[in-house]
Protein backbone atom coordinates (compact mmCIF):
# COMPACT_ATOMS: atom_id res chain seq x y z
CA UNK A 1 0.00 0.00 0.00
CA UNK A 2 1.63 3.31 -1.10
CA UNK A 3 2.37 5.55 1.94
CA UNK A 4 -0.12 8.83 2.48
CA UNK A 5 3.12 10.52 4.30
CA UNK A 6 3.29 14.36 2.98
CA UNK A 7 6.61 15.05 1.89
CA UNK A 8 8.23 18.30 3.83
CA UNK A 9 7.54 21.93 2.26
CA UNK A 10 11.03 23.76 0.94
CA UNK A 11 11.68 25.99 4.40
CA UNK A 12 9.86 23.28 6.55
CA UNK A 13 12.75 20.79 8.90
CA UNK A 14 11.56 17.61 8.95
CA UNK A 15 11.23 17.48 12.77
CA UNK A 16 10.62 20.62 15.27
CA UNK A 17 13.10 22.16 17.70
CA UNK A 18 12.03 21.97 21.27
CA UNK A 19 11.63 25.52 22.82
CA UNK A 20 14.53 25.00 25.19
CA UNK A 21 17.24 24.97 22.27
CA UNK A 22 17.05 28.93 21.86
CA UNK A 23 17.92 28.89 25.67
CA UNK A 24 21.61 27.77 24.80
CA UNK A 25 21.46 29.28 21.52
CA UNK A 26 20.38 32.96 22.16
CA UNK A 27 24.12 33.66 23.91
CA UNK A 28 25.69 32.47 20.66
CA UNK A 29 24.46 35.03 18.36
CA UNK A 30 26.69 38.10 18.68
CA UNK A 31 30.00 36.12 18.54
CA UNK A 32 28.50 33.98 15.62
CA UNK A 33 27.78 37.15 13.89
CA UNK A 34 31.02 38.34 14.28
CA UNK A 35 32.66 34.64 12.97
CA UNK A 36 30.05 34.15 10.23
CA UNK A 37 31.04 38.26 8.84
CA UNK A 38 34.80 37.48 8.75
CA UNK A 39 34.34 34.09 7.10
CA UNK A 40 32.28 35.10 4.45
CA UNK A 41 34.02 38.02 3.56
CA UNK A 42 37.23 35.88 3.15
CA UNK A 43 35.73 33.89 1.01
CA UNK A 44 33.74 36.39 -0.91
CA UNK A 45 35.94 39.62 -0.49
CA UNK A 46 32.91 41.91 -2.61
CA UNK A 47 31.15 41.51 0.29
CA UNK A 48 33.85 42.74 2.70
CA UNK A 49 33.59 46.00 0.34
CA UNK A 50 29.91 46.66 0.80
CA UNK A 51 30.02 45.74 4.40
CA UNK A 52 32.63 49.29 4.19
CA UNK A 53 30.13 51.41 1.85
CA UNK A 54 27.07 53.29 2.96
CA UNK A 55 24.61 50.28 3.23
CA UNK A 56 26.83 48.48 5.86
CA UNK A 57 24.48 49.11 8.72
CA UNK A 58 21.64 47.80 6.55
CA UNK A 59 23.56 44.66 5.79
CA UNK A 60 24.64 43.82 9.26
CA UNK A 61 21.52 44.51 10.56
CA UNK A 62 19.84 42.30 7.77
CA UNK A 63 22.33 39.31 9.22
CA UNK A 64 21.18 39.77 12.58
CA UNK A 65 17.81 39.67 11.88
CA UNK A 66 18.09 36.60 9.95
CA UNK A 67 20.24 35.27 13.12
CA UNK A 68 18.37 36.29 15.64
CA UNK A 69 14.81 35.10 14.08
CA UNK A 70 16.03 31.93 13.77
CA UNK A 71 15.97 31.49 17.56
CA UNK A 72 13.08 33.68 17.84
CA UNK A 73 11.39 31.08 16.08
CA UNK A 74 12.58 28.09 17.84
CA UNK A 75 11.21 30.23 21.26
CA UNK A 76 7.81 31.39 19.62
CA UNK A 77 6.85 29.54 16.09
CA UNK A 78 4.11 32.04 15.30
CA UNK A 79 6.89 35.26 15.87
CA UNK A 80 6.58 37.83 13.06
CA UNK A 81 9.61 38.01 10.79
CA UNK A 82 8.53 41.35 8.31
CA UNK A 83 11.76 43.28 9.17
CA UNK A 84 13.61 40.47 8.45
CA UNK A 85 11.70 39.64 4.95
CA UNK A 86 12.21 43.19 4.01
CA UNK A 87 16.08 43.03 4.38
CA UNK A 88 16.75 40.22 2.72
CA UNK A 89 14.79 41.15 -0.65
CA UNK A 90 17.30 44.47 -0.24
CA UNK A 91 19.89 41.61 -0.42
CA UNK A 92 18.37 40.46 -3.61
CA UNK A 93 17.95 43.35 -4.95
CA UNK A 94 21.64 44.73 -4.62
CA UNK A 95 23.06 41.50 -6.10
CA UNK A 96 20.79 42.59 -9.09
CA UNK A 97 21.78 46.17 -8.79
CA UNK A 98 25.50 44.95 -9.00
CA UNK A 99 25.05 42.30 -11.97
CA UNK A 100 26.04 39.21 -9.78
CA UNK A 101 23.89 36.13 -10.08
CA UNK A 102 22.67 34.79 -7.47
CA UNK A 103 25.35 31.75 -6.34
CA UNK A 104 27.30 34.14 -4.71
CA UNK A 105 24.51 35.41 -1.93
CA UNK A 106 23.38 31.78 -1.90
CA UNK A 107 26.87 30.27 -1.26
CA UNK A 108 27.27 33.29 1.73
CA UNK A 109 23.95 31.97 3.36
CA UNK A 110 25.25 28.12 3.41
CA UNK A 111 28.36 29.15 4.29
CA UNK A 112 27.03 30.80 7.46
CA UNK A 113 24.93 27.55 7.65
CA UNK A 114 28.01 25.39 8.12
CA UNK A 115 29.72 28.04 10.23
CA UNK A 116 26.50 28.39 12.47
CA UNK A 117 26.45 24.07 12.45
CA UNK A 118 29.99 24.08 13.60
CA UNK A 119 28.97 26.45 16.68
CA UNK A 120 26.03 24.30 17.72
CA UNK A 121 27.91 21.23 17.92
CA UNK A 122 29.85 23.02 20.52
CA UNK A 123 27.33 24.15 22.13
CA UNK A 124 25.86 20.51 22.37
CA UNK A 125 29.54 19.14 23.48
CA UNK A 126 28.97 21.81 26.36
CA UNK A 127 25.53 20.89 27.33
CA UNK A 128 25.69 17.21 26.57
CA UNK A 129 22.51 17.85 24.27
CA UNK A 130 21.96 14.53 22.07
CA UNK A 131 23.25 13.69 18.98
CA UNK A 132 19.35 13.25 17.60
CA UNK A 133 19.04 17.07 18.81
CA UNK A 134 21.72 18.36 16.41
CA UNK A 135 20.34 16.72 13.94
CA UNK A 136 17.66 17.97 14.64
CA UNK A 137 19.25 21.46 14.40
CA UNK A 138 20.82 21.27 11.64
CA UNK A 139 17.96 20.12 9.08
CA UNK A 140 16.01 22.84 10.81
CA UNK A 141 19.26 25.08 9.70
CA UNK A 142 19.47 24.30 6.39
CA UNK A 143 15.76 24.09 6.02
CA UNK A 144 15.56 27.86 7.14
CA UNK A 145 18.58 28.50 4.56
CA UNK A 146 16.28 27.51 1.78
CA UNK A 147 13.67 30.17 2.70
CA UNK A 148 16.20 32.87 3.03
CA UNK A 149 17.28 32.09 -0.28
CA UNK A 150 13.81 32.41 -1.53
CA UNK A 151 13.12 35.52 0.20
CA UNK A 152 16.16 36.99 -1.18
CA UNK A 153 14.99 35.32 -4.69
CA UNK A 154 12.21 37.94 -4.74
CA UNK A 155 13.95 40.95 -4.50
CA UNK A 156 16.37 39.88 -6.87
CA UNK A 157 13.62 38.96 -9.65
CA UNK A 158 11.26 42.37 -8.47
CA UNK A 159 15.05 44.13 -10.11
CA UNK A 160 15.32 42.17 -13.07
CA UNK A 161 11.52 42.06 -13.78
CA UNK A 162 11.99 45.92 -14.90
CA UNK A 163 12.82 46.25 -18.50
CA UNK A 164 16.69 46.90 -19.28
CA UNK A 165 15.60 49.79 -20.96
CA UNK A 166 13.52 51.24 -17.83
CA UNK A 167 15.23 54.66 -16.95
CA UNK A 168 14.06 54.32 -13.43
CA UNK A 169 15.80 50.80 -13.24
CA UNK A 170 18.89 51.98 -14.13
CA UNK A 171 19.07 54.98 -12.10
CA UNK A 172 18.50 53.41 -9.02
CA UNK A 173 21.36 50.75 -10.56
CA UNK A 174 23.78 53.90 -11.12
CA UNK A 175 23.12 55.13 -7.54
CA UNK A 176 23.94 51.95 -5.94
CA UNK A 177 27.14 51.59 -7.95
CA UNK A 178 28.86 55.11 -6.85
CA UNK A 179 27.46 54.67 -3.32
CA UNK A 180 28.71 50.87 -3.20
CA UNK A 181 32.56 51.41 -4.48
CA UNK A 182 34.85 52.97 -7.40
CA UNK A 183 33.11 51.04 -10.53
CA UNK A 184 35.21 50.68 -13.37
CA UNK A 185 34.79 54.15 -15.96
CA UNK A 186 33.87 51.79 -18.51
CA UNK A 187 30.70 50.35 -17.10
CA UNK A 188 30.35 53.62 -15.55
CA UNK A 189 29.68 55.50 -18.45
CA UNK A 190 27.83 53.01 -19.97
CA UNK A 191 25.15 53.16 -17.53
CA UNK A 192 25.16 56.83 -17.59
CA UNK A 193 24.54 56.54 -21.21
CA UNK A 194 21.24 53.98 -20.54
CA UNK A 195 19.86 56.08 -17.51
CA UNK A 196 20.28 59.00 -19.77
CA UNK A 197 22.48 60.61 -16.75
CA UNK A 198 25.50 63.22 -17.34
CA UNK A 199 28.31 61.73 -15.42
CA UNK A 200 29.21 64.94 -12.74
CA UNK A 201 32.58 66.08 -11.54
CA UNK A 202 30.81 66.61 -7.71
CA UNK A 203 27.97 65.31 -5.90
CA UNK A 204 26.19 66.38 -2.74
CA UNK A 205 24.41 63.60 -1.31
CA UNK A 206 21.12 63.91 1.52
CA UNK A 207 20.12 61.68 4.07
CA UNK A 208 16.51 61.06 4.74
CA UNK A 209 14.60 60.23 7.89
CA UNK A 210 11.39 58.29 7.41
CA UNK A 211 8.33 58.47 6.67
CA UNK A 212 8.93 60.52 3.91
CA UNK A 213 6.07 62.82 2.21
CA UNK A 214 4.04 61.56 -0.84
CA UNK A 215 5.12 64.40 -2.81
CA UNK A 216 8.50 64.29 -2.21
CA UNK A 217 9.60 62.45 -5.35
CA UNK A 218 7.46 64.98 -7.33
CA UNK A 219 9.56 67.65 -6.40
CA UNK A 220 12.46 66.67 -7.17
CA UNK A 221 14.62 67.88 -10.14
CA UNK A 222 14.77 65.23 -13.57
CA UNK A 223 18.85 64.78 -12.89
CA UNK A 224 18.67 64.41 -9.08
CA UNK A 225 18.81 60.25 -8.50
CA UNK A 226 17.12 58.79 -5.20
CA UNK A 227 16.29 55.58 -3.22
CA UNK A 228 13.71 56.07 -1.41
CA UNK A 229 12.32 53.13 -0.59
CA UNK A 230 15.14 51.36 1.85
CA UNK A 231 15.18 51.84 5.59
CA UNK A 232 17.67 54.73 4.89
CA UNK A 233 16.55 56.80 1.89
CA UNK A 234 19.17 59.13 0.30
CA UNK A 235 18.99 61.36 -2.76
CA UNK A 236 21.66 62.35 -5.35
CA UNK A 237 22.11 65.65 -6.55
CA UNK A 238 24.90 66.62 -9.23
CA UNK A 239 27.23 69.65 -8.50
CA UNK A 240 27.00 72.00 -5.90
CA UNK A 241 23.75 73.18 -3.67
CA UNK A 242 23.29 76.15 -5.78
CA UNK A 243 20.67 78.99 -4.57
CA UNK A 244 18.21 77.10 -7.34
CA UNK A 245 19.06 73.87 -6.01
CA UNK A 246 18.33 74.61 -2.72
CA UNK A 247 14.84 76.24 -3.61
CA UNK A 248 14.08 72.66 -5.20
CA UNK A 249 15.09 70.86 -2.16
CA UNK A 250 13.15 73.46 0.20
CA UNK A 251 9.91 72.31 -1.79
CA UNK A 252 10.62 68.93 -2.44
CA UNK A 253 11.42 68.18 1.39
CA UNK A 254 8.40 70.24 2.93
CA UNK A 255 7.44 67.87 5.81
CA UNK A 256 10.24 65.86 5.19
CA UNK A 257 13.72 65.90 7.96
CA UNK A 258 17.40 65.28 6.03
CA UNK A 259 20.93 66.21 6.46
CA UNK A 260 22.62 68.24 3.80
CA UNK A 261 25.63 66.07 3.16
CA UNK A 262 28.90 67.62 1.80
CA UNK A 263 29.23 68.69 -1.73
CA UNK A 264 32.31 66.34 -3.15
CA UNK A 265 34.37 64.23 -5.94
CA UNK A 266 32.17 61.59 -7.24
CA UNK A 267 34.44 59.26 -6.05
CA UNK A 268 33.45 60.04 -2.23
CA UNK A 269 29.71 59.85 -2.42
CA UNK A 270 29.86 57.43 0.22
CA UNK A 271 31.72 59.35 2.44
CA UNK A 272 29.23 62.52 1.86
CA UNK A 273 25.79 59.91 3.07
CA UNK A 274 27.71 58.38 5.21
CA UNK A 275 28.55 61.75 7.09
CA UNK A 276 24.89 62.64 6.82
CA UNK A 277 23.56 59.61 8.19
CA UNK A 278 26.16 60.00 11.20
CA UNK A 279 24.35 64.04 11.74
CA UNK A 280 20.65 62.19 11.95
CA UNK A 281 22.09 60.11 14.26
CA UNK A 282 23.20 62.36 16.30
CA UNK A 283 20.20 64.44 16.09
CA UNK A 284 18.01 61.24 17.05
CA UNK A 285 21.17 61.08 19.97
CA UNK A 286 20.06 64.94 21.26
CA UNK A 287 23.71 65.96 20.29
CA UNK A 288 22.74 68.13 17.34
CA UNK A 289 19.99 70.11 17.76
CA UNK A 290 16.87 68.92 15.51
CA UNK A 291 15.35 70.87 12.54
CA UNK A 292 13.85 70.37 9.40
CA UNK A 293 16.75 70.53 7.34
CA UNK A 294 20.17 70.04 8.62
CA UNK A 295 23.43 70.79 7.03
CA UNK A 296 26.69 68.66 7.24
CA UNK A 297 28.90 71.24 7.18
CA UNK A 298 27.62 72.91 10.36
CA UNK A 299 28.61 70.02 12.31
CA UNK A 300 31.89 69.11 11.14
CA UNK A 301 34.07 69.40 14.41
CA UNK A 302 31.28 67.31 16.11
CA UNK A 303 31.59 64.71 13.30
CA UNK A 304 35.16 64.40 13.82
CA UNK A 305 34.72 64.51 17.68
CA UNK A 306 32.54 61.62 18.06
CA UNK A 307 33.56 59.21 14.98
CA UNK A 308 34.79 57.01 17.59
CA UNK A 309 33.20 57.37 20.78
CA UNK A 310 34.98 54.58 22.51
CA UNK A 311 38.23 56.09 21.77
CA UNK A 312 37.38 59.48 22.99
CA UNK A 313 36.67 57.14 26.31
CA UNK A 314 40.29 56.03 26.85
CA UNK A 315 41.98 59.17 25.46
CA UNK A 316 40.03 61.14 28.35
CA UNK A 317 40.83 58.71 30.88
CA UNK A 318 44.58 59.02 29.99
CA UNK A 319 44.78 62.88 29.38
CA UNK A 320 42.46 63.20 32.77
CA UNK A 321 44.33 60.45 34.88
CA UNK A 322 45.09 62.84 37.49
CA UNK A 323 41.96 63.82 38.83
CA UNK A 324 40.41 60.64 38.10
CA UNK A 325 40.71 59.78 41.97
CA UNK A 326 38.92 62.71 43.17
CA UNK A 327 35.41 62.55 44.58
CA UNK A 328 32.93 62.84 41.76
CA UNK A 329 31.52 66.03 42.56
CA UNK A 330 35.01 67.91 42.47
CA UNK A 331 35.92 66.11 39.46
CA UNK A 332 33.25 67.27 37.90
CA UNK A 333 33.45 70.62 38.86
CA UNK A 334 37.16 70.54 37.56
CA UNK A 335 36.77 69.04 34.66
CA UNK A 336 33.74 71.73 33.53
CA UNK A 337 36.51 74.60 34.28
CA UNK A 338 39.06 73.02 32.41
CA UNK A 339 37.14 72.55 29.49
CA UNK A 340 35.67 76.17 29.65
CA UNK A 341 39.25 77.96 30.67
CA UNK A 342 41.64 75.75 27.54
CA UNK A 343 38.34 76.21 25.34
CA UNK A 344 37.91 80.27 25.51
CA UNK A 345 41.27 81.22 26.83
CA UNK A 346 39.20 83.78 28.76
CA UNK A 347 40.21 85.38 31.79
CA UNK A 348 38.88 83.99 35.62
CA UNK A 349 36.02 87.06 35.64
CA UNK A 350 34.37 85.90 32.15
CA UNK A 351 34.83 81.79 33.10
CA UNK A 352 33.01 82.73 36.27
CA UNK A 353 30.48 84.31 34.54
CA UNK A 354 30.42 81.73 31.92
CA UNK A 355 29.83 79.01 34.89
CA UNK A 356 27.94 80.87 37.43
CA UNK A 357 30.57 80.80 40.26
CA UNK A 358 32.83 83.70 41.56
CA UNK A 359 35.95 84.55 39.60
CA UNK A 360 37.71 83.30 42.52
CA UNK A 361 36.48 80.22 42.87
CA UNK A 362 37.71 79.74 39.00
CA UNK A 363 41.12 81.07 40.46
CA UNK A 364 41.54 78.72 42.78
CA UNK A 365 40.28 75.78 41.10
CA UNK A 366 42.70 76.68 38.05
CA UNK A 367 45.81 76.07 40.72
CA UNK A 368 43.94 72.47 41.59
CA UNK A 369 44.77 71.81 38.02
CA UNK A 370 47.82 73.17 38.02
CA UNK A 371 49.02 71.08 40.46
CA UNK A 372 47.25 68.14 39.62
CA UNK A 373 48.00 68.34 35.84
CA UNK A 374 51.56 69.54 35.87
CA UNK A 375 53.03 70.41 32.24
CA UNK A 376 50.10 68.81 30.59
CA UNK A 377 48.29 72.76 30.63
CA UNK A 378 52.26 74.26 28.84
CA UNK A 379 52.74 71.30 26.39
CA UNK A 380 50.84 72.45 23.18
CA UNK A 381 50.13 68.55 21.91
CA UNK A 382 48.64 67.45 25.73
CA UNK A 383 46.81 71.29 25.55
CA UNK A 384 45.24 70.39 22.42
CA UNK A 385 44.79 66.80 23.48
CA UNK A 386 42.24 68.11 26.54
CA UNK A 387 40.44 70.62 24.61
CA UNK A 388 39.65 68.24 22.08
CA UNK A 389 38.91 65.41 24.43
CA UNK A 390 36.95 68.08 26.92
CA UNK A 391 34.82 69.71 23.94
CA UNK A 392 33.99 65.93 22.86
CA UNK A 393 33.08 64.88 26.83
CA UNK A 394 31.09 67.38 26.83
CA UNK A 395 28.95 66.73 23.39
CA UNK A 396 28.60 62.97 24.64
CA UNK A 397 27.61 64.36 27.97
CA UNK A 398 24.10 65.92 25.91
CA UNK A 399 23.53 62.43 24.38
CA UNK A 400 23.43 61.31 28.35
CA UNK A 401 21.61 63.85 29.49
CA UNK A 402 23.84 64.99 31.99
């Protein structure tokens, strides 16, 4: 008699996970993520490039959604995975954008399979879990595999589906090229030539925040290119913000918040979006003060100050190391006069006023540092050293809300 047995769905493991298994799992996932990025960008080094370009964020975070919804779903079958959907057509879509077929994303996926595979085998050596439970993992694994690849499938076909000759199409092809790495000239100009898009000498690019306003694309100019429909829209505009420009982009962006990125080369798009993305974040932060329309260039010192906030961390605690035994209060009370007194160069009267305290109490607190700091305040690289790491203290201390 033939047997009635349904044979298992692509995506569906022939045997379900017990809850428990995202218990020892769950701890795994940020060193995995970290092992699985430097594997498969040694084997496939065009992904170590975009993981450097302007959609990095987007890409990491599109790995740790795919990561961490794997557990999720071990924990809770029913959990919604839409975020994680979303970002792994985008996958799709930019190995369309680039021209690559689809092996390469494919063989990235299963190679994070095995390296994933290899991880829960130690984890089951640590816990003693049973050989038929690793099993057990790892046809759920490669089960889940398959419908990442499908996912992905989709957003690579919804690219291809346009027409070569769709101007759109190729547009939003051209925009992912110069944002994603130096392309050769050739194919360069060649898909200038198809979008019908003068290749310019300088860019400025513009950061959007979502939602963006209906009319938005509308009021745009014919020659300004755009993505707009990505967690983290940008636009494109050749040459310089001119007065006209800027009119355009007044209308265009009514409703709308962006950062005015820096006007430069063609060959540093990515650093001008990636600059503006860093301003909305520090706007979302409370270090830069919100508005409608933000420029780049306003901000530049702060850019510089904070591109590595951890750093700033131990450069302060060296440059500060002798007051960092003082009570906190004091400290704090030094620290706010030094910063004031190497950033102003002001006499005691105008610091006091500046603080609120008597000129001197400014006096006497600039002999504590005197004596506590010793040639640090008369050597022009340590000087420079604590007004930099005091004016950057100080911008992180907003973000805190201290």
């Amino acid at each position: 008699m033939p047997s009635t047995t349904r044979p298992p769905e692509v995506g569906e493991p022939l045997e379900p996970l017990p809850k428990e298994f995202a218990a020892f799992m769950r701890p795994e996932l940020p060193g995995l993520m970290k092992e699985i990025g430097a594997e498969v960008t040694r084997a496939y080094p065009v992904y170590g490039r975009l993981l450097n370009g302007p959609n990095a964020d987007a890409i990491r975070q599109g790995v740790e959604q795919a990561l961490y919804a794997f557990v999720d779903r071990v924990a809770d079958p029913g959990k919604n995975a839409a975020l994680r959907d979303e970002l792994l057509r985008r996958f799709g879509r930019v190995e369309a954008y680039e021209g690559r077929e689809l092996d390469t994303l494919q063989g990235a996926y299963r190679l994070g399979a095995r390296i994933a595979l290899r991880r829960a085998r130690a984890v089951g050596q640590q816990y003693r879990l049973s050989p038929t439970l690793i099993l057990a993992f790892a046809d759920a694994l490669f089960a889940y595999v398959e419908e990442l690849e499908q996912i992905s499938r989709e957003g690579y076909v919804e690219v291809q589906s346009r027409a070569s000759s769709e101007v759109p199409a190729q547009r939003r092809r051209l925009l992912h090229l110069i944002l994603t790495g130096p392309p050769l000239p050739q194919a360069l100009s060649g898909l200038c030539e198809a979008a019908a898009w003068p290749l310019p000498a300088e860019v400025t690019l513009v950061a959007l925040r979502p939602p963006l306003p209906e009319h938005l694309q509308a009021g745009l100019a014919d020659d300004v290119l755009f993505d707009l429909d990505i967690p983290h829209p940008h636009l494109l505009i050749p040459g310089t913000l001119t007065p006209e420009r800027l009119a355009m982009l007044d209308a265009a962006l009514a409703g709308a918040h962006a950062v005015l990125g820096l006007t430069v080369p063609l060959a540093q798009a990515a650093d001008s979006v990636r600059w503006a993305r860093r301003v909305l974040k520090l706007i979302d932060e409370g270090v830069v003060a919100d508005a409608p329309v933000v420029r780049c260039e306003d901000h530049l010192v702060t850019l510089w100050l904070l591109s590595d906030p951890a750093l700033v961390t131990h450069l302060a605690a060296a440059e500060l190391a002798p007051i960092e035994q003082l009570p906190a209060s004091r400290r704090d009370r030094l620290v706010e006069t030094l910063r004031v007194h190497v950033s102003t160069r002001a006499p005691a009267e105008q610091v006091g006023e500046m603080l609120g305290v008597h000129a001197q109490t400014v006096r006497y607190r600039l002999r504590n540092l005197d004596a506590l700091l010793g040639d640090r305040l008369a050597d022009p690289d340590h000087r420079f050293a604590l007004e930099a790491t005091l004016r950057a203290l100080h911008l992180l201390s907003r973000e805190s809300g201290k």
